[in-house]
Protein backbone atom coordinates (compact mmCIF):
# COMPACT_ATOMS: atom_id res chain seq x y z
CA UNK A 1 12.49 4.87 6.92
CA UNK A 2 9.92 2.78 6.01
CA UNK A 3 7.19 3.67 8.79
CA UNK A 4 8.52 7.38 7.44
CA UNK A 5 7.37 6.56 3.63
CA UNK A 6 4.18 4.59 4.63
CA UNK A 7 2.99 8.32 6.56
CA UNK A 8 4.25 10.20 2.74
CA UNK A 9 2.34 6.98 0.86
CA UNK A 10 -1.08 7.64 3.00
CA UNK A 11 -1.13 11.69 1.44
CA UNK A 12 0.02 10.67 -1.62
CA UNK A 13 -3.19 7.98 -2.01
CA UNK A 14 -5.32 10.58 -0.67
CA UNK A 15 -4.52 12.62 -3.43
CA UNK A 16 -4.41 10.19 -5.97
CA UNK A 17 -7.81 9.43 -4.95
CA UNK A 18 -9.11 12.89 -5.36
CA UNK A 19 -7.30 12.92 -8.95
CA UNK A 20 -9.19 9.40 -9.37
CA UNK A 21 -12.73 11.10 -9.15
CA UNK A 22 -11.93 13.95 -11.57
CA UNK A 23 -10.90 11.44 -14.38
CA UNK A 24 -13.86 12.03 -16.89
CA UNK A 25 -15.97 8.95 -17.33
CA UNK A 26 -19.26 8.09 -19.06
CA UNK A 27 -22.42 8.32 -15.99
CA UNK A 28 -23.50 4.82 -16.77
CA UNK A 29 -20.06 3.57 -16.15
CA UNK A 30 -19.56 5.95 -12.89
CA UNK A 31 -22.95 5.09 -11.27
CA UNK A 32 -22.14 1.18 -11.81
CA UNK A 33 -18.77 2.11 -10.13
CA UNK A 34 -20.09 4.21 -7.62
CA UNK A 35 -22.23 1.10 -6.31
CA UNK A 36 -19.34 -1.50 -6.54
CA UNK A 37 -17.76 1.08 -4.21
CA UNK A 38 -20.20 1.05 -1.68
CA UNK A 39 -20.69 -2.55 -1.86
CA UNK A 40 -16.98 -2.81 -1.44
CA UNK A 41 -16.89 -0.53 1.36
CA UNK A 42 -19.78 -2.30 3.31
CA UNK A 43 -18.19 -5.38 2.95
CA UNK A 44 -14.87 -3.95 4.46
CA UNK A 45 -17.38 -1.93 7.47
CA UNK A 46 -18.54 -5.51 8.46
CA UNK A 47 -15.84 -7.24 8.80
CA UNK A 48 -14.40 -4.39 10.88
CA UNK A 49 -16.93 -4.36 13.68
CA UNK A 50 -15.02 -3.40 16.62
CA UNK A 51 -16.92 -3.06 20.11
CA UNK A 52 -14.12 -4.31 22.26
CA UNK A 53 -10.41 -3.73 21.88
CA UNK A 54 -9.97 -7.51 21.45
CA UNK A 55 -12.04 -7.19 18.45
CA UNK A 56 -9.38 -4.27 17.63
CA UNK A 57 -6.36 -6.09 17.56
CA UNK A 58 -8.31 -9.22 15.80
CA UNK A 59 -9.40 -6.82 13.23
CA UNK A 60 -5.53 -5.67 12.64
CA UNK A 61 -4.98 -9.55 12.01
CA UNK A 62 -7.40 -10.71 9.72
CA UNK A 63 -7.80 -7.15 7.91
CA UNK A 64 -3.93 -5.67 8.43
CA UNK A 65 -1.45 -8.58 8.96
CA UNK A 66 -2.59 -11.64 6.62
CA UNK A 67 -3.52 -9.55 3.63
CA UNK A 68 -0.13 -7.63 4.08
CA UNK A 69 1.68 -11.08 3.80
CA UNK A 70 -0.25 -13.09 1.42
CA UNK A 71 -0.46 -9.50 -1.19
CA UNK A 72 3.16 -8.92 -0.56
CA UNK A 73 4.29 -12.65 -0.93
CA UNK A 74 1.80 -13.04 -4.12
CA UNK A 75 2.42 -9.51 -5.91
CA UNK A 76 5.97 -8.02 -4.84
CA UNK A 77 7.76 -11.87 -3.98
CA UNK A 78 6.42 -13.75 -7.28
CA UNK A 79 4.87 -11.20 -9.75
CA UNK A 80 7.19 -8.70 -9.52
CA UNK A 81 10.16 -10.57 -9.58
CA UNK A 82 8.78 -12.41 -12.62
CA UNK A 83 7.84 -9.21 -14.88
CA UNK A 84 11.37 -7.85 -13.78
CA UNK A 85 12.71 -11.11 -15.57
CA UNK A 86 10.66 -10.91 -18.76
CA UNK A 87 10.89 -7.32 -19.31
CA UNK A 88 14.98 -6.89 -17.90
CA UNK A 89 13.43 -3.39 -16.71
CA UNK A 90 12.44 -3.05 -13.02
CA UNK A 91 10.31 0.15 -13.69
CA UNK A 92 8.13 -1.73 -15.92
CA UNK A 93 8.00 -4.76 -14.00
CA UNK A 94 6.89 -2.76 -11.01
CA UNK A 95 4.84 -0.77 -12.76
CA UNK A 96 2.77 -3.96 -14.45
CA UNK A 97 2.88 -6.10 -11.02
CA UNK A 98 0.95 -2.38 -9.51
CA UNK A 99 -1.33 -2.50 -11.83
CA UNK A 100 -2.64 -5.92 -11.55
CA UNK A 101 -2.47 -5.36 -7.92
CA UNK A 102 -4.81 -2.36 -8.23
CA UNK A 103 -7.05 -3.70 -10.48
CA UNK A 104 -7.79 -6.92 -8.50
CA UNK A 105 -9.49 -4.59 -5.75
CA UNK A 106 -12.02 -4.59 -8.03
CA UNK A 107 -12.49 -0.57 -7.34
CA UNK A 108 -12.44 2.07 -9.86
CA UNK A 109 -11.85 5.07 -7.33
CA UNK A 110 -9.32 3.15 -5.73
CA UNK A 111 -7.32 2.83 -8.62
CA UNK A 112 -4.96 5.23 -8.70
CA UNK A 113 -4.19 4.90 -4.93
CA UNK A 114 -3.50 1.55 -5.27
CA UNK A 115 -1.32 1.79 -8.26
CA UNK A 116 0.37 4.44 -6.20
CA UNK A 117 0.84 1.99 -3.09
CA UNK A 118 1.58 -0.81 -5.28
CA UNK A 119 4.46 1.04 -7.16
CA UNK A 120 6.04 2.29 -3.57
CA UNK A 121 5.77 -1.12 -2.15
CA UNK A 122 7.38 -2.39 -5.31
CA UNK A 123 10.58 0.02 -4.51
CA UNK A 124 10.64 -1.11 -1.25
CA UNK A 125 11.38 -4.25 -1.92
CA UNK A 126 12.96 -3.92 -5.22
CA UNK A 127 15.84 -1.76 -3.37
CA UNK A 128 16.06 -3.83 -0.22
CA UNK A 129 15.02 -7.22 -1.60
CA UNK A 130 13.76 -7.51 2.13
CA UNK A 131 10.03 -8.78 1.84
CA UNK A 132 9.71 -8.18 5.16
CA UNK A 133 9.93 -4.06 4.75
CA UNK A 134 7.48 -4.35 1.79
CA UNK A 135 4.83 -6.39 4.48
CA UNK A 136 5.64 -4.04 7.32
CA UNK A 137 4.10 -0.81 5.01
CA UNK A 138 1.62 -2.93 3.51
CA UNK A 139 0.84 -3.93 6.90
CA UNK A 140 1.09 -0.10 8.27
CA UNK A 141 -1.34 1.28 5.54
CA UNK A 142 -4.33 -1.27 6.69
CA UNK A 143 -3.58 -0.71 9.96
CA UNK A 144 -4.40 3.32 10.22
CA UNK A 145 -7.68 2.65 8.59
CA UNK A 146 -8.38 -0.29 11.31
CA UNK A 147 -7.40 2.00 14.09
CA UNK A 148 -9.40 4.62 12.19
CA UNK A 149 -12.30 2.81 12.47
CA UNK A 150 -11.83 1.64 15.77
CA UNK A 151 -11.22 5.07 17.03
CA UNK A 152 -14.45 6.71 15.19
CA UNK A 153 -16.90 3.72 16.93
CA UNK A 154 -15.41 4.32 20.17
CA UNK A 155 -16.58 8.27 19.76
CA UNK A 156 -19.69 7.30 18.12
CA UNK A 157 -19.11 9.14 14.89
CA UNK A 158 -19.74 8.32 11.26
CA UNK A 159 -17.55 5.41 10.49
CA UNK A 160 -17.77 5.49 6.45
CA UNK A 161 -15.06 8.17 6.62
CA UNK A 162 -12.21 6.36 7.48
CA UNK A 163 -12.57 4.57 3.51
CA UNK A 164 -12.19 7.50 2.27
CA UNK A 165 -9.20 8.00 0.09
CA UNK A 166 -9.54 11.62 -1.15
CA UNK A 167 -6.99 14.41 0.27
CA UNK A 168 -6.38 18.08 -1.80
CA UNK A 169 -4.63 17.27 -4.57
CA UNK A 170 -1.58 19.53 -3.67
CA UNK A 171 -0.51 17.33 -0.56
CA UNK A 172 0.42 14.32 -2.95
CA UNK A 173 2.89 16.84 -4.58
CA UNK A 174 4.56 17.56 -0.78
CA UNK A 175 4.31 13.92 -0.34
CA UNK A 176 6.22 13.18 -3.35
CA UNK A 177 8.98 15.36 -2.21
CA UNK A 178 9.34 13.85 0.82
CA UNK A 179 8.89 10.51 -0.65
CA UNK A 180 11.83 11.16 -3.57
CA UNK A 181 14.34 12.14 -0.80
CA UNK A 182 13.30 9.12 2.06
CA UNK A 183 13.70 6.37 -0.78
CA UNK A 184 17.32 8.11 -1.89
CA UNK A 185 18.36 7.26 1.79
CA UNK A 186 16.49 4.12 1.98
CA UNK A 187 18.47 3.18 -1.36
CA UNK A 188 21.84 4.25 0.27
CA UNK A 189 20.85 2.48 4.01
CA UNK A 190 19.95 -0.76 2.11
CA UNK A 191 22.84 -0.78 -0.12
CA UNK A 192 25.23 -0.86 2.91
CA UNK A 193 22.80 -2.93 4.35
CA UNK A 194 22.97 -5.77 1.46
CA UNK A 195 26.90 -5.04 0.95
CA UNK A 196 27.25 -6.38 4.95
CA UNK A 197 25.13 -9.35 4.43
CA UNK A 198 27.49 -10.25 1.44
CA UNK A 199 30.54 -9.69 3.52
CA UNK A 200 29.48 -12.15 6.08
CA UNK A 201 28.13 -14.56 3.79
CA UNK A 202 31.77 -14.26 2.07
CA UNK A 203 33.55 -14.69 5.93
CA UNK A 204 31.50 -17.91 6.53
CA UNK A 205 32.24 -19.50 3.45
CA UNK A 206 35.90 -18.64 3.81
CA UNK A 207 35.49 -20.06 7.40
């Protein structure tokens, strides 16, 4: 279920991108954004080089895995629990942890996405109170754009595409379908799953 919503997540960013760019904002303020963007996106192109499938699966590490832990640790382990406490409202508290993980991107047209990834990844965990699931879709979003990368240097193409977060704006509202009925099951399969781990944690201590 959760490789299933990290797929619905990716069209639902891509559209939350494209709704990012048609927020109307002063031209001074876009063109300063629009060249922390590219300096954020050349930053993110050289640290991906890729010329050998070593350099691949090194990339997945640095760029995939250990921001997928220490974000999900940091933001969904700590924060979120935290805002959930002050606020006794676990919308909010996702909401607020979301937006602080968006914002500390430091990228305007990334915004929404993020808030959008942040506020799944927040469910995720907030339903299963497995970190693990949270870091495995965290992990599974940087990982297609990795293997994007690595895929468009191997053919020699243009690899500034694979940053880019804009899809037609009518594929976040299929994705949001499909995202609305995979997290009622995910809600039901982790229930059962939690209800089991409390059984067993009763038969032990009874033991």
């Amino acid at each position: 279920m959760v490789v299933l919503i990290s797929f619905a997540a990716l069209f639902l960013s891509g559209s939350l991108g494209a709704l990012n760019e048609m927020i109307p904002m002063p031209d001074s303020f876009l063109k300063k954004a629009r060249q922390l963007e590219e300096t954020y996106k050349s930053a993110m192109l050289s640290m991906a080089t890729m010329r050998s499938f070593t350099d691949y699966l090194l990339s997945l590490l640095v760029i995939a895995l250990a921001p997928a832990i220490f974000e999900e640790v940091l933001f969904r382990g700590s924060l979120q629990q935290i805002f959930i406490g002050w606020t006794n409202n676990k919308w909010v508290g996702i909401i607020i942890t979301s937006i602080i993980f968006s914002a500390i991107h430091g990228s305007y047209f990334g915004f929404l996405p993020r808030l959008g990834l942040g506020i799944i990844l927040g469910l995720i965990f907030y339903l299963s109170k497995n970190l693990w699931l949270s870091i495995a879709m965290h992990f599974l979003n940087n990982a297609v754009v990795v293997t994007q990368i690595y895929v468009l240097t191997k053919m020699g193409k243009p690899i500034e595409k694979a940053m880019d977060e804009s899809m037609p704006i009518w594929l976040g509202g299929i994705a949001l379908i499909g995202l609305f009925f995979a997290f009622n099951y995910y809600k039901q399969a982790s229930n059962q799953v939690i209800k089991a781990n409390q059984q067993i944690q009763q038969d032990e201590a009874l033991v």
